[in-house]
Protein backbone atom coordinates (compact mmCIF):
# COMPACT_ATOMS: atom_id res chain seq x y z
CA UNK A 1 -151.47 -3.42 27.08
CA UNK A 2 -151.73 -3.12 22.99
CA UNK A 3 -155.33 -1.39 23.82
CA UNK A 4 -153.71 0.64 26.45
CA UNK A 5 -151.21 2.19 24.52
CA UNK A 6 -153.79 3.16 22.37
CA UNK A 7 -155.94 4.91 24.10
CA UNK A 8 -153.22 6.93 25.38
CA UNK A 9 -152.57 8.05 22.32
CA UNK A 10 -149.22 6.21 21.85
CA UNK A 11 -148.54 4.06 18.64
CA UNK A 12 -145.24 1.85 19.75
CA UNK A 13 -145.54 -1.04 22.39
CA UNK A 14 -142.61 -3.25 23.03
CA UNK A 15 -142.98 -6.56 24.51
CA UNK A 16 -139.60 -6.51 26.57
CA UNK A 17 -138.79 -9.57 28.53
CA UNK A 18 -142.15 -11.13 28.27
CA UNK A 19 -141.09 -14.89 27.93
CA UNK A 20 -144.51 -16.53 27.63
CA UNK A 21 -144.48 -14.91 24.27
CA UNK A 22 -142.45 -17.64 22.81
CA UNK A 23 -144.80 -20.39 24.06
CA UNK A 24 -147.55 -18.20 22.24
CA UNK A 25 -149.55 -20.29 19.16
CA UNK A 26 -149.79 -18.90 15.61
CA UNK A 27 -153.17 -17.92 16.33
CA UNK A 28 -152.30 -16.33 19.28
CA UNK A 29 -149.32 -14.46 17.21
CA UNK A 30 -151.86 -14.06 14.55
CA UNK A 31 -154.61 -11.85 17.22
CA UNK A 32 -151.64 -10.09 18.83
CA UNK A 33 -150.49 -8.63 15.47
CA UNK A 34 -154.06 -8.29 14.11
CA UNK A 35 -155.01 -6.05 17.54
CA UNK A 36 -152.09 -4.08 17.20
CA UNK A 37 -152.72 -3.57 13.31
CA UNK A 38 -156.54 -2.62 14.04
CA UNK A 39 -155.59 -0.40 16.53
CA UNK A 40 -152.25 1.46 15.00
CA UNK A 41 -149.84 -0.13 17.23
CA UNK A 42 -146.59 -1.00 15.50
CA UNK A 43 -144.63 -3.57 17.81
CA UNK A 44 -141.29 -3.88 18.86
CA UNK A 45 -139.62 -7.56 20.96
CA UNK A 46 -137.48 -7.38 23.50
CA UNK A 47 -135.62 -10.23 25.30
CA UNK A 48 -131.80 -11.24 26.79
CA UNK A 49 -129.45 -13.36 25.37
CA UNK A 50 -127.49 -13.65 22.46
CA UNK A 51 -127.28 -16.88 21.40
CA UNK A 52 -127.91 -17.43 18.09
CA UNK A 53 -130.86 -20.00 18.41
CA UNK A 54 -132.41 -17.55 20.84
CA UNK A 55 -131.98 -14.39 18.30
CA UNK A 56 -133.40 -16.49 15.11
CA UNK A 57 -136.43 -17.72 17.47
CA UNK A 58 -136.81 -13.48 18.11
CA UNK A 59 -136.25 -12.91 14.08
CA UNK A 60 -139.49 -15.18 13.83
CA UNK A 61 -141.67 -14.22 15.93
CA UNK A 62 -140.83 -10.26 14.99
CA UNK A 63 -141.61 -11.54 11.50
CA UNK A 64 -144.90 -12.99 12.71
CA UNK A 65 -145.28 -9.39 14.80
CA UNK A 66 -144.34 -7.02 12.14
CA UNK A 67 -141.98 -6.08 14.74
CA UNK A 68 -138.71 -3.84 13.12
CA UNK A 69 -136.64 -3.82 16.46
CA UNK A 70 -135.38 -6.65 18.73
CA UNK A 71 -134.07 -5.12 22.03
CA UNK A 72 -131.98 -7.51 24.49
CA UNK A 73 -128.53 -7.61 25.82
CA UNK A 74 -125.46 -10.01 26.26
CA UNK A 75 -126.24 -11.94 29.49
CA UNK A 76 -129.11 -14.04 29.59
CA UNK A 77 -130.36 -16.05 32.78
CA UNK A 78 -128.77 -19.43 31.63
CA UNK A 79 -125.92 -17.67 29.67
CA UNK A 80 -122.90 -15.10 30.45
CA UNK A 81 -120.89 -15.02 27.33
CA UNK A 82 -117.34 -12.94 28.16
CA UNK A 83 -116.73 -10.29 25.27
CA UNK A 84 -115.09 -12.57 22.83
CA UNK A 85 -117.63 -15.31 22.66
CA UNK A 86 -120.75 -13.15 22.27
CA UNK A 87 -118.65 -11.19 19.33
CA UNK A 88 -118.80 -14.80 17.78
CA UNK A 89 -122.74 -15.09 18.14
CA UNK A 90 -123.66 -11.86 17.24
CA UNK A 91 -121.39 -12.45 13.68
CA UNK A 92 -123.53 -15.72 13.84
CA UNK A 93 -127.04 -13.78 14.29
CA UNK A 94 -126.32 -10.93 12.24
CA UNK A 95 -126.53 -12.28 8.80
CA UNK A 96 -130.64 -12.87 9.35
CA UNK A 97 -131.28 -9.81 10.92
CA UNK A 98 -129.42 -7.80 7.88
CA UNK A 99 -131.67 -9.70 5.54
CA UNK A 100 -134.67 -9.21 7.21
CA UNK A 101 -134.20 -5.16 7.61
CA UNK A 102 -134.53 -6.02 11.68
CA UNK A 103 -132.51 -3.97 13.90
CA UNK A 104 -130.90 -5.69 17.59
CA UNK A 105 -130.73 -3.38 19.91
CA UNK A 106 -128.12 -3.96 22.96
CA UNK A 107 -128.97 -2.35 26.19
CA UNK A 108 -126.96 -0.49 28.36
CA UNK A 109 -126.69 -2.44 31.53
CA UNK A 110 -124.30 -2.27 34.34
CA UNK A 111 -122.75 -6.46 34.05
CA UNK A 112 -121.12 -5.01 30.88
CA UNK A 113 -119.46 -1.63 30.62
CA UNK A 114 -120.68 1.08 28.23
CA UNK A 115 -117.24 1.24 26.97
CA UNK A 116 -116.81 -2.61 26.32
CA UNK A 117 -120.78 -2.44 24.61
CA UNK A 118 -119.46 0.45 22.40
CA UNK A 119 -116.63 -1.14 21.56
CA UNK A 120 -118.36 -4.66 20.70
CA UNK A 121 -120.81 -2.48 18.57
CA UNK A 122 -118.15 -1.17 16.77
CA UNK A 123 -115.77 -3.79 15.97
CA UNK A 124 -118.82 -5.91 14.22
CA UNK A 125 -119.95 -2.90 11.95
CA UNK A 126 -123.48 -4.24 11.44
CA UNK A 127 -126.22 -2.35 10.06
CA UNK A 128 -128.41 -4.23 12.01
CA UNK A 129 -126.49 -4.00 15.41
CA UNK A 130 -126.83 -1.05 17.42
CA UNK A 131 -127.19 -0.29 21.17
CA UNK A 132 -130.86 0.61 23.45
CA UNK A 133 -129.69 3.57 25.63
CA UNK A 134 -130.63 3.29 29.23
CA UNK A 135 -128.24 5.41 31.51
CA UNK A 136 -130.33 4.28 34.41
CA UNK A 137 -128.90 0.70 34.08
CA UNK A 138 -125.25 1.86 34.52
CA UNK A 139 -125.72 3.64 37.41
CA UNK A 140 -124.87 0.62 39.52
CA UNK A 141 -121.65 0.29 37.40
CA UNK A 142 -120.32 3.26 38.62
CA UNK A 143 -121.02 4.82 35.31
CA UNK A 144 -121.83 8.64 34.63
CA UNK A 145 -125.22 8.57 33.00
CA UNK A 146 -124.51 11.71 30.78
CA UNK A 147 -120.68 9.94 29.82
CA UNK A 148 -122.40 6.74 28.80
CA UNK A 149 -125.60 9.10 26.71
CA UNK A 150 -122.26 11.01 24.95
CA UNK A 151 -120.26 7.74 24.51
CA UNK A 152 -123.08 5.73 22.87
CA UNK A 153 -124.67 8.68 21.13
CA UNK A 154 -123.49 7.29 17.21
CA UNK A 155 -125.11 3.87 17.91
CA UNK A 156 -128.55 4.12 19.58
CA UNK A 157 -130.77 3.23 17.75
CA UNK A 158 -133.59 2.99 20.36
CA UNK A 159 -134.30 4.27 24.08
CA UNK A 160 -135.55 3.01 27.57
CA UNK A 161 -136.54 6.06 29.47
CA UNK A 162 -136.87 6.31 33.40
CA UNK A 163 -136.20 8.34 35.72
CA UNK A 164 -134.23 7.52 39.33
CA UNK A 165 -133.25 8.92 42.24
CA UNK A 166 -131.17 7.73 45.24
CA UNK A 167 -132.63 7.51 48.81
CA UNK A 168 -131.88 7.08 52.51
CA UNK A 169 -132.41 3.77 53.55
CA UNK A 170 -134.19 3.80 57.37
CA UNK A 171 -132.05 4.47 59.96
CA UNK A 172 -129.92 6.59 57.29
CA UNK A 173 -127.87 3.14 56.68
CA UNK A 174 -127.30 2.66 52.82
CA UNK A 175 -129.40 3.98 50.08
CA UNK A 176 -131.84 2.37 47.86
CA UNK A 177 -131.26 3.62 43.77
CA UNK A 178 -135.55 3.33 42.37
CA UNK A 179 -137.27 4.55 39.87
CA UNK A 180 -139.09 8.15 39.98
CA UNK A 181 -140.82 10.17 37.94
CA UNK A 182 -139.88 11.87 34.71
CA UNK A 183 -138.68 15.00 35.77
CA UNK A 184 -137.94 14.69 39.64
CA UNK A 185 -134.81 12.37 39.48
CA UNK A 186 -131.50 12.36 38.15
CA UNK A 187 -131.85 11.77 34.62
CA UNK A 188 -131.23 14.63 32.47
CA UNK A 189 -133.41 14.48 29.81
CA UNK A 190 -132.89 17.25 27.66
CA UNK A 191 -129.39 16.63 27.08
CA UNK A 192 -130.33 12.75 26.57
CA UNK A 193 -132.60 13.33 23.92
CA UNK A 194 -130.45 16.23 22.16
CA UNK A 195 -127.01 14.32 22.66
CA UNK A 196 -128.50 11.08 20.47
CA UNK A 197 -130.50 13.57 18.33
CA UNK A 198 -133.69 11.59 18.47
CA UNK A 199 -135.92 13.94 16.80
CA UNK A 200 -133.98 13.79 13.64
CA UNK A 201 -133.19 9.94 13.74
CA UNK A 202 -136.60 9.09 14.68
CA UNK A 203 -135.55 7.05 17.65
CA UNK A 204 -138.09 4.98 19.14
CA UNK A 205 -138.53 6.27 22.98
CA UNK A 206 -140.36 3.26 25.50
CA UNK A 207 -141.47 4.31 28.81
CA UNK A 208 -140.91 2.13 31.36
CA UNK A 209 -140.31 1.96 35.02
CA UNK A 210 -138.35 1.16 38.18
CA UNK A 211 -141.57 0.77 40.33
CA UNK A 212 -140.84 1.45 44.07
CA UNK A 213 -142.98 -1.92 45.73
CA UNK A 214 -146.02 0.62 47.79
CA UNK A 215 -147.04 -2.02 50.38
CA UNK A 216 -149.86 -3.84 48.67
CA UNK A 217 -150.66 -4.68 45.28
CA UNK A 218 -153.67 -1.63 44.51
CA UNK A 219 -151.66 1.23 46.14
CA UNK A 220 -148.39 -0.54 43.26
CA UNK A 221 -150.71 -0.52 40.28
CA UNK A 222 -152.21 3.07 41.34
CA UNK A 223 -148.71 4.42 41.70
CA UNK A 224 -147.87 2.51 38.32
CA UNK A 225 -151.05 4.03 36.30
CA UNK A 226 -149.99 7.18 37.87
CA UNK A 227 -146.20 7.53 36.18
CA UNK A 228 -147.46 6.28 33.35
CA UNK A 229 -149.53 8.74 32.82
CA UNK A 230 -147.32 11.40 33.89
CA UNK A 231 -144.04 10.17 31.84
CA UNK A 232 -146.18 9.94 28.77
CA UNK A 233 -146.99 13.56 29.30
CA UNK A 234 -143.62 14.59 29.84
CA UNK A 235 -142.11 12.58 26.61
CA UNK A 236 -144.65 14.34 24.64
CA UNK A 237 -143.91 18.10 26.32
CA UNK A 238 -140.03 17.40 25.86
């Protein structure tokens, strides 16, 4: 994927949610960060949690990495922290992060509201904490995409874009909420990037995908190659 993003022409790749990476030898660290260096890939991490065992083990390997930016959010699959409690982690966490110059990015997903992640954000006052916009997420929160873009504007400090769209289910029973492609859904864009004032802030922008499941595994990865190619485009035109 580091030789992929390459040849695009791209020169960011974030490992997001990738948890063999943590099983991964120092000299398999070691060739990771020396492919991305040879090829002009800077790195980014991103994982879920926010325990403070889990964020140090991040702070290492992004040390190992050269990564600046540690993306992941307050629920992991073994932990759901309420408000309060993952307050007390992140003040745990924080301290390395700060000293390291690493930013944690918190995502915008719909088990916590944008309001209470805003809020959280705020109250702890960290340089190093901010948020990872994606309006997508909060869809299924019942959230306005464009209120949640204008209410985290100040604390983004990194973006997951993808588009979505709702559709009729068969038999017009339900809808399904799936990815689409950059330009043909809901998400408005424009006002996305000029609300958080990317340009200026130099806010790292990851493409990534709610992949509608095409029957079979080629017609998937086609479809997949396709977007990808066609978001890329679109990021760089807008």
């Amino acid at each position: 994927m580091i030789e992929r993003t390459a040849e695009a022409g791209l020169a960011l790749f974030q490992i997001c949610d990738y948890a063999p990476l943590a099983t991964f030898s120092a000299a398999e660290l070691q060739e990771v960060r020396e492919t991305a260096d040879r090829l002009g890939v800077r790195l980014e991490l991103g994982t879920k949690g926010v325990a403070p065992a889990h964020l140090a083990s991040y702070l290492e390997l992004a040390a190992v990495l050269g990564a600046s930016y540690v993306r992941s959010m307050l629920f992991a699959p073994d932990s759901r922290p309420t408000i309060p409690e993952a307050e007390r982690m992140l003040r745990e966490a924080l301290p390395a992060y700060e000293a390291a110059d690493v930013q944690l990015g918190l995502e915008t997903y719909e088990q916590v509201s944008s309001t209470e992640l805003v809020d959280l954000v705020r109250r702890i006052g960290s340089p190093s904490l901010g948020i990872c916009l994606d309006p997508a997420n909060t869809v299924a929160g019942l959230e306005n995409p464009r209120e949640v873009v204008e209410r985290c504007a100040p604390y983004v400090t990194g973006i997951h874009v993808k588009d979505f769209a709702f559709s009729r289910r068969d038999g017009w029973v339900g809808f399904t909420l799936a990815g689409a492609r950059m330009g043909e859904g809901l998400l408005d864009y424009p006002h996305l990037v000029d609300t958080v004032d990317a340009d200026a802030r130099g806010l790292s922008r990851i493409v990534e995908h709610w992949l509608p499941w095409q029957g079979d595994l080629a017609a998937t990865v086609e479809l997949e190659r396709d977007w990808t190619s066609h978001n890329i485009d679109y990021l760089k035109e807008h």
